[in-house]
Protein backbone atom coordinates (compact mmCIF):
# COMPACT_ATOMS: atom_id res chain seq x y z
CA UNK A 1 -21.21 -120.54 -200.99
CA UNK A 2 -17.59 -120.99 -201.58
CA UNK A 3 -15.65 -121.60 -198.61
CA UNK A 4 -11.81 -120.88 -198.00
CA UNK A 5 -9.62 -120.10 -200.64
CA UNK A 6 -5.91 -121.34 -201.54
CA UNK A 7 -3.30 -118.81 -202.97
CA UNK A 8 -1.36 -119.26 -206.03
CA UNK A 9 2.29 -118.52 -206.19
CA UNK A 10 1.56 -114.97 -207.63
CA UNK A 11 -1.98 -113.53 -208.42
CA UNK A 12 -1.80 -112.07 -211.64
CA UNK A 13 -3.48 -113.83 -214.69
CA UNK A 14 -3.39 -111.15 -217.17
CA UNK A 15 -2.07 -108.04 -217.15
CA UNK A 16 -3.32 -105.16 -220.17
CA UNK A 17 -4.94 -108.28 -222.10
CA UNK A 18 -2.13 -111.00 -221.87
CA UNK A 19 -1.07 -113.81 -219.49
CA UNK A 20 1.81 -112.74 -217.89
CA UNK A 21 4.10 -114.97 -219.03
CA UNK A 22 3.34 -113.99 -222.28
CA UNK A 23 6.44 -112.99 -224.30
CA UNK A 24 4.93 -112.06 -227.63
CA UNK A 25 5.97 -109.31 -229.54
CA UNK A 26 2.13 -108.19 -229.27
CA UNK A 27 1.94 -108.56 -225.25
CA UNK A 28 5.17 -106.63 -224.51
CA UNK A 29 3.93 -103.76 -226.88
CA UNK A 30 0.57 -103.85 -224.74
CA UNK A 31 2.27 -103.81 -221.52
CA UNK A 32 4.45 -100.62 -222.87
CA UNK A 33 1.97 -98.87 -224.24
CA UNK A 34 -0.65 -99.37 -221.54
CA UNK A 35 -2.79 -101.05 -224.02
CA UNK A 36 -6.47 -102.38 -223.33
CA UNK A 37 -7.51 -104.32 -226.25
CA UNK A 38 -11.09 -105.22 -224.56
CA UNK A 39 -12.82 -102.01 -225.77
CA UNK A 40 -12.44 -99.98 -223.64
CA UNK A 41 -13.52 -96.42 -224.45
CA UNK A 42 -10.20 -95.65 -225.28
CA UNK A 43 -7.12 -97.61 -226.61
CA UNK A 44 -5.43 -97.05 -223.38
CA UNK A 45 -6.46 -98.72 -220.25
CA UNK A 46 -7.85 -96.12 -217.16
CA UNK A 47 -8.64 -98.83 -215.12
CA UNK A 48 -7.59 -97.25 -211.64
CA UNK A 49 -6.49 -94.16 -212.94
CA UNK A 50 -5.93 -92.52 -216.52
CA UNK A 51 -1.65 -91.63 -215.53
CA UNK A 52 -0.94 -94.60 -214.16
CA UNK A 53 -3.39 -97.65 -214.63
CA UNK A 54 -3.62 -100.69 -212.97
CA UNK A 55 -3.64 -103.46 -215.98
CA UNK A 56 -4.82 -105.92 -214.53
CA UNK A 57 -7.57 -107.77 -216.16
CA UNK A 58 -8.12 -110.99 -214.16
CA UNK A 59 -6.46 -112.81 -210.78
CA UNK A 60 -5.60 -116.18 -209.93
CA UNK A 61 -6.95 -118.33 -207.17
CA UNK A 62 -7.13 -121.57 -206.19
CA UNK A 63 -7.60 -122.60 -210.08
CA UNK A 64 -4.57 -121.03 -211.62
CA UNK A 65 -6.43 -122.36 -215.08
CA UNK A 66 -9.88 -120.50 -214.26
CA UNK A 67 -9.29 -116.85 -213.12
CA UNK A 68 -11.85 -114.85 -211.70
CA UNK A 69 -12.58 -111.24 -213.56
CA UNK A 70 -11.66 -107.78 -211.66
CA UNK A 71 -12.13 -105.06 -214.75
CA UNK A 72 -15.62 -105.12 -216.08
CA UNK A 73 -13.70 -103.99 -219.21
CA UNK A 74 -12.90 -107.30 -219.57
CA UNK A 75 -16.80 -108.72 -220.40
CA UNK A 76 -16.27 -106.77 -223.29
CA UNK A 77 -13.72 -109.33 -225.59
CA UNK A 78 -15.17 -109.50 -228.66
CA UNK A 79 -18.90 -108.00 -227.32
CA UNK A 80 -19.98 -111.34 -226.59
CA UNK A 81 -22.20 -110.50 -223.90
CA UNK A 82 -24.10 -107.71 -226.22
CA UNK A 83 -24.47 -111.36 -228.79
CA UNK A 84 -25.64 -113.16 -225.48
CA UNK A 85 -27.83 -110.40 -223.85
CA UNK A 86 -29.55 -109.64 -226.93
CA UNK A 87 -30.89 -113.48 -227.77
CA UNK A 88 -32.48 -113.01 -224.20
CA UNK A 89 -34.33 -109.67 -225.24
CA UNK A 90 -35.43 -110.65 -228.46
CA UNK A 91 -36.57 -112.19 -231.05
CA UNK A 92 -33.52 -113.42 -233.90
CA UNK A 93 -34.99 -111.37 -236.59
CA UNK A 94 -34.46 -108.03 -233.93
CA UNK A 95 -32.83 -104.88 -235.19
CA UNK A 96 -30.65 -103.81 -232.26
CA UNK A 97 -27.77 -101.32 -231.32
CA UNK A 98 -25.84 -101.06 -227.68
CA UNK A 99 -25.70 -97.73 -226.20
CA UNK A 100 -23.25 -97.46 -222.96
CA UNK A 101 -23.04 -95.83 -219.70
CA UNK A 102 -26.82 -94.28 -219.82
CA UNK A 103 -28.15 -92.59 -217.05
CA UNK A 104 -31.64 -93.80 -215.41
CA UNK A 105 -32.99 -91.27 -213.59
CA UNK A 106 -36.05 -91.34 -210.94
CA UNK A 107 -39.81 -89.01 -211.53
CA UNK A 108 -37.65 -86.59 -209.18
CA UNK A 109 -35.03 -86.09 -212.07
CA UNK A 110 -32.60 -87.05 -209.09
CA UNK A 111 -30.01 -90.07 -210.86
CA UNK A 112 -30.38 -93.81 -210.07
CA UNK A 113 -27.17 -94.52 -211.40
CA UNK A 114 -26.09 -95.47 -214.84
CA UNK A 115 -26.81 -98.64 -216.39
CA UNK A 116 -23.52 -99.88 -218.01
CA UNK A 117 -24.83 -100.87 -221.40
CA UNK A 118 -28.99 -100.61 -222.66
CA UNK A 119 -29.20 -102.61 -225.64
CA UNK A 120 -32.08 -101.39 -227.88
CA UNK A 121 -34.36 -102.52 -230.56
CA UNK A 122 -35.36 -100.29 -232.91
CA UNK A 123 -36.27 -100.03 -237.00
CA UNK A 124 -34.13 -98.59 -239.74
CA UNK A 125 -35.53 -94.87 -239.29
CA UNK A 126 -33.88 -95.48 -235.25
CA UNK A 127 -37.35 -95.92 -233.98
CA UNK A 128 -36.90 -97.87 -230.61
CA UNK A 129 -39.47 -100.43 -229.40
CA UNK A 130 -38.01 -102.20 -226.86
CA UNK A 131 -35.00 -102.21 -224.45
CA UNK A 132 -33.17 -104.21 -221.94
CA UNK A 133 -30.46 -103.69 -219.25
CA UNK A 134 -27.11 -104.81 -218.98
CA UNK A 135 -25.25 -105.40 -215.85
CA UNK A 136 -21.87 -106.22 -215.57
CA UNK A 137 -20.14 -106.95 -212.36
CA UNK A 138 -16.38 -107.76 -212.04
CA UNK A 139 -14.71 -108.71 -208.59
CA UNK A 140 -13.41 -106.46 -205.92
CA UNK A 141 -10.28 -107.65 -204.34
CA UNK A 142 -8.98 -107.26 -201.02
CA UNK A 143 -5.35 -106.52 -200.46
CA UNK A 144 -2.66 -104.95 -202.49
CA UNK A 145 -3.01 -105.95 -206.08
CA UNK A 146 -0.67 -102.64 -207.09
CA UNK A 147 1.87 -103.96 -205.23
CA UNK A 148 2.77 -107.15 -207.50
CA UNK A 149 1.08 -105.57 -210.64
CA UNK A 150 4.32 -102.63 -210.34
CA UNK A 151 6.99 -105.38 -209.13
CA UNK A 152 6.12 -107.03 -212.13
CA UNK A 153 5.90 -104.23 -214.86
CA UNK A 154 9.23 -103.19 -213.62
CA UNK A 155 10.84 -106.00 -214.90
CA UNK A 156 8.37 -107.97 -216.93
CA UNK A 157 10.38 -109.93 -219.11
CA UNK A 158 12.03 -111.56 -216.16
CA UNK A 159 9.17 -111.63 -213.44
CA UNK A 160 6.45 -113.80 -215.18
CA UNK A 161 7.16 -116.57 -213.01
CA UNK A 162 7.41 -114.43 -210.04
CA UNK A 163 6.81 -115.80 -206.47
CA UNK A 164 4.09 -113.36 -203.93
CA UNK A 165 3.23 -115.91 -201.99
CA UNK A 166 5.34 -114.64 -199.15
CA UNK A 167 4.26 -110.85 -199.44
CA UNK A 168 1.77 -108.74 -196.97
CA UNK A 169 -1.52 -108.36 -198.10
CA UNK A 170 -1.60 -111.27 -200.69
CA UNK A 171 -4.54 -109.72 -203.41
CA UNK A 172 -7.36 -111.99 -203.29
CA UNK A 173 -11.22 -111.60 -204.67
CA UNK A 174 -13.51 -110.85 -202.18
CA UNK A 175 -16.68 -112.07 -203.70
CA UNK A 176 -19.18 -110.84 -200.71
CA UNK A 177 -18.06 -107.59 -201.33
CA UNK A 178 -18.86 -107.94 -204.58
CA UNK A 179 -22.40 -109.61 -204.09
CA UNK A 180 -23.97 -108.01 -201.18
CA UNK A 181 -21.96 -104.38 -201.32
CA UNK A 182 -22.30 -103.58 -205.19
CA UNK A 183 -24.25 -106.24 -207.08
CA UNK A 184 -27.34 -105.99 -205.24
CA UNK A 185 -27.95 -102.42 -203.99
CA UNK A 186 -28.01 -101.49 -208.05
CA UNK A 187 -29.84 -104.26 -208.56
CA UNK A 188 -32.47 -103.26 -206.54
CA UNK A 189 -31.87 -99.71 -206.85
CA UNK A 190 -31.90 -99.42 -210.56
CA UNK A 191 -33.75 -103.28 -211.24
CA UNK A 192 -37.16 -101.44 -209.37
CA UNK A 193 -37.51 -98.79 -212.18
CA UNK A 194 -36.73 -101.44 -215.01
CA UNK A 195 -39.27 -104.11 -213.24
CA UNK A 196 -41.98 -101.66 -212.84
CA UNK A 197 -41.33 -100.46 -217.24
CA UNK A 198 -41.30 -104.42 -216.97
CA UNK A 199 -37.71 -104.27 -219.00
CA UNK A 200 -35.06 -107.33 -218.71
CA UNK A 201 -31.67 -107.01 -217.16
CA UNK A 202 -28.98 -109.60 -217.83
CA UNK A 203 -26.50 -109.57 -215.21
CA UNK A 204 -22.69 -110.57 -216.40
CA UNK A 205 -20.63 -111.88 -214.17
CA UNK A 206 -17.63 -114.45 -214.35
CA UNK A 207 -18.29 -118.30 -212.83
CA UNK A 208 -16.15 -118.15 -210.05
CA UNK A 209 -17.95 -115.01 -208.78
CA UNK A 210 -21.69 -116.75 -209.48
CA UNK A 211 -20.31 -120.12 -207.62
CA UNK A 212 -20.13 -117.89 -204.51
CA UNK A 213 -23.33 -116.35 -204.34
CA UNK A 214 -26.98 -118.83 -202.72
CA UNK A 215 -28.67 -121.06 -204.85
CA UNK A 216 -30.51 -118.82 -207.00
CA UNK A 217 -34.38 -120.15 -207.57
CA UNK A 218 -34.14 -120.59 -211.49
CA UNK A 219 -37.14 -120.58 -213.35
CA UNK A 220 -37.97 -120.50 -217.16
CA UNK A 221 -36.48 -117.97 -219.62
CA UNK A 222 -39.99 -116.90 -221.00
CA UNK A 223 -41.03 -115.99 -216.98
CA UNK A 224 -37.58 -114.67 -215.61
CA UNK A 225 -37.23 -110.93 -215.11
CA UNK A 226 -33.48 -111.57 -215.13
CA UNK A 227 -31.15 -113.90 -217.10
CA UNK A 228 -27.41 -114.26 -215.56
CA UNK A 229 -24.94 -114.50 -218.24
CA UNK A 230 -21.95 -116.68 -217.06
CA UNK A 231 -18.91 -116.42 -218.47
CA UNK A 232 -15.45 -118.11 -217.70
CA UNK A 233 -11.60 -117.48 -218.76
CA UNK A 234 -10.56 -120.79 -220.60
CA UNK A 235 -7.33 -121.76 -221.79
CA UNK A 236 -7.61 -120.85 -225.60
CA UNK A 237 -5.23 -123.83 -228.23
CA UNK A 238 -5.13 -120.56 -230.39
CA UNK A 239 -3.46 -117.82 -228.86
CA UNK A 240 -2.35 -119.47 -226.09
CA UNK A 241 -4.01 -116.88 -223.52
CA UNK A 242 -7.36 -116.86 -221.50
CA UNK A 243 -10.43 -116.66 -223.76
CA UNK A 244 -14.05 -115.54 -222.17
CA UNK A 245 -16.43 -118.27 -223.05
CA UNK A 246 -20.26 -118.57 -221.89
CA UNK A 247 -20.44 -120.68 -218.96
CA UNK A 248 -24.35 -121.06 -218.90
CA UNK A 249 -26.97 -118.96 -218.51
CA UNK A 250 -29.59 -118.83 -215.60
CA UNK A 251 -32.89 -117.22 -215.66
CA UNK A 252 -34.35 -115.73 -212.28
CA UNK A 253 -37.20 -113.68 -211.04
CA UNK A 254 -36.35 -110.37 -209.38
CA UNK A 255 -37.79 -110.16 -206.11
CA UNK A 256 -36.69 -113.64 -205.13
CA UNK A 257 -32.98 -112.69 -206.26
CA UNK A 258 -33.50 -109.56 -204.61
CA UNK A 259 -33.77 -111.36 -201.34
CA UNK A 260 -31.25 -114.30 -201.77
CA UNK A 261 -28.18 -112.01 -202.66
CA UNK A 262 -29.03 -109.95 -199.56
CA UNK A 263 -29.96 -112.27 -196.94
CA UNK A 264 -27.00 -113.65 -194.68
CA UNK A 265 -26.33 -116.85 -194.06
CA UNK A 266 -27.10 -116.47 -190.25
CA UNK A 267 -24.12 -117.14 -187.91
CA UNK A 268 -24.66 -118.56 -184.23
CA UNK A 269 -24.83 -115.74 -181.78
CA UNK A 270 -22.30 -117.20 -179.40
CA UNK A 271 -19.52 -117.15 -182.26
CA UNK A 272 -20.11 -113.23 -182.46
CA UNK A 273 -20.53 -112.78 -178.66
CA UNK A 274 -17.18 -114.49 -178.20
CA UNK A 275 -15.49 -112.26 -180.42
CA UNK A 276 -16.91 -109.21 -178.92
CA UNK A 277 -15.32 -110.57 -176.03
CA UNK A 278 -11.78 -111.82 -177.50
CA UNK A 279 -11.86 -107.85 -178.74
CA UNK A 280 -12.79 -106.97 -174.80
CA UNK A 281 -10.44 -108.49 -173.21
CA UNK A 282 -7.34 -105.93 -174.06
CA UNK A 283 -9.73 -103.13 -173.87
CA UNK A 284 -10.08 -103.68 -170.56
CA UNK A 285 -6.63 -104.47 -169.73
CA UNK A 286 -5.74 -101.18 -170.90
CA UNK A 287 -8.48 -99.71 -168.92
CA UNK A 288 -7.31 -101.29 -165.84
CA UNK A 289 -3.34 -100.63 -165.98
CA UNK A 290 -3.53 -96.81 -167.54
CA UNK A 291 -6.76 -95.51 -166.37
CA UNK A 292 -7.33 -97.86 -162.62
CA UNK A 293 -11.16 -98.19 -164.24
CA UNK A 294 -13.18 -101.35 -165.11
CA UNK A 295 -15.00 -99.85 -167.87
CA UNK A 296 -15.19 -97.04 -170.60
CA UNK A 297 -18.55 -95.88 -168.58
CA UNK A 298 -16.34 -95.01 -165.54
CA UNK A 299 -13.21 -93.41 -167.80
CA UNK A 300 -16.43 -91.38 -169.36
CA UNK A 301 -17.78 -90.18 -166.05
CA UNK A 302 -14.36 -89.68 -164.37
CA UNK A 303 -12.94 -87.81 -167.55
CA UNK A 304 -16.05 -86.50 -168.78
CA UNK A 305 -14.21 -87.59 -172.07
CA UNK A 306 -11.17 -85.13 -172.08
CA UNK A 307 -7.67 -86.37 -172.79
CA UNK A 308 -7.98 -89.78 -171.42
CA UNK A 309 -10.55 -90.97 -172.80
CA UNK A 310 -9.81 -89.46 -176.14
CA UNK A 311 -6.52 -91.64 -175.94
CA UNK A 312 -8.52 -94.67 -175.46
CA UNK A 313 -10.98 -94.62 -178.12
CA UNK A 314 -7.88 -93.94 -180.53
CA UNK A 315 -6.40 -97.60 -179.12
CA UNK A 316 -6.48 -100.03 -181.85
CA UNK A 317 -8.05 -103.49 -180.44
């Protein structure tokens, strides 16, 4: 798992396609037009929200030369990972079409979310005979990444070199988050329906994302029930911004994923204990000096939770 991480002067990588300090005719009409030129369903980028998006493609971290992905928009330069995820389905000679954003759905009828692209194989009449799932996780972020994303758009021309380092709530990914609060619940959610059809899901991600999560048992392509495509943001010679290139690819069983994304790494119980008690210690202060108790259990009984009491569960500790 990765451990703690350094912050770069400012956390933007690329905002609506481009590198920030990006001057090109072609990145300051993306930036005023709102542009998303990762195919997104529309030319503009919603990202956020459709008045006002938030551009941002990909942050810095500690690497300012290997960003980490925050729009899943941004797996889709070029539809590599449709190239990549289909050579893991099937077979080269393989008629196949992606269809996005379709809706799996349980016996009930009731949804089990949408899976964000189903590539398909099928014959020229559109006859399907086989499927697989695509997955395609970008990385939450903690803090204010509005913030810097507006300071900059203001005055972009003049604020690619920009220094955040000093500014509250420094934007940085928060890859558990990302893991054990989104990626898995779908993946066991929706991967139960595909395992038991016995379909394939490739999972997308971005390397600095898969770095974080346990040592995934890896076994062979031919008896995984899920291949991880791994992609990262490289320096490209040619246009002189980030271009997505395959990292690797690792093949996995689903139930033994299933429980290595969302089993802790188990913490010593006198660590948590003493920061129960670190939190205690001005709760009970302000028991003692307002209230002349030793506990919420007395305030309770001697308030029968009225006024006082009320004012002390609304204390911020």
């Amino acid at each position: 798992m990765a451990n703690r991480q350094l912050s770069p002067k400012q956390p933007l990588a690329e905002v609506f396609g481009f590198k920030i300090t990006d001057k090109s005719a072609e990145a300051k009409r993306s930036r005023k037009d709102r542009l998303c030129p990762f195919n997104n369903n529309t030319p503009i980028c919603t990202k956020d929200k459709k008045e006002s998006p938030l551009g941002v493609c990909s942050l810095h971290t500690d690497n300012q030369d290997l960003p980490t992905v925050i729009c899943p928009v941004r797996f889709r330069e070029k539809w590599k990972i449709c190239r990549d995820a289909a050579q893991y389905f099937f077979s080269k000679e393989t008629l196949w079409t992606p269809l996005k954003e379709i809706r799996l759905k349980e016996k009930t009828g009731e949804s089990a979310g949408n899976i964000d692209l189903v590539l398909v194989a099928h014959d020229k009449a559109g006859k399907i005979s086989d499927f697989g799932a695509v997955e395609v996780q970008a990385v939450y972020v903690s803090g204010n990444i509005r913030r810097p994303f507006e300071y900059f758009m203001a005055k972009p021309d003049e604020r690619g070199e920009m220094d955040w380092s000093k500014e509250k709530n420094y934007p940085r990914p928060d890859y558990l988050s990302s893991s054990r609060k989104r990626l898995a619940p779908q993946l066991l959610y929706k991967g139960k329906i595909l395992q038991a059809w016995k379909k394939k899901t490739a999972v997308v991600v971005d390397v600095r994302f898969f770095e974080t999560l346990p040592e995934l048992t890896q076994t062979k392509p031919e008896n995984s029930e899920i291949c991880w495509l791994v992609y990262a943001l490289k320096n490209s010679a040619n246009t002189g911004g980030f271009e997505m290139k395959l990292d690797r690819k690792a093949y996995t069983g689903f139930e033994s994923t299933m429980k290595q994304i969302a089993t802790p790494e188990i913490g010593e119980l006198s660590d948590f204990v003493e920061s129960l008690e670190e939190k205690l210690a001005p709760a009970l202060a302000m028991l003692r000096n307002e209230f002349g108790v030793h506990s919420f259990s007395e305030l309770f009984l001697k308030s029968n939770l009225t006024a006082q009491s009320k004012q002390f569960l609304e204390k911020d500790f």
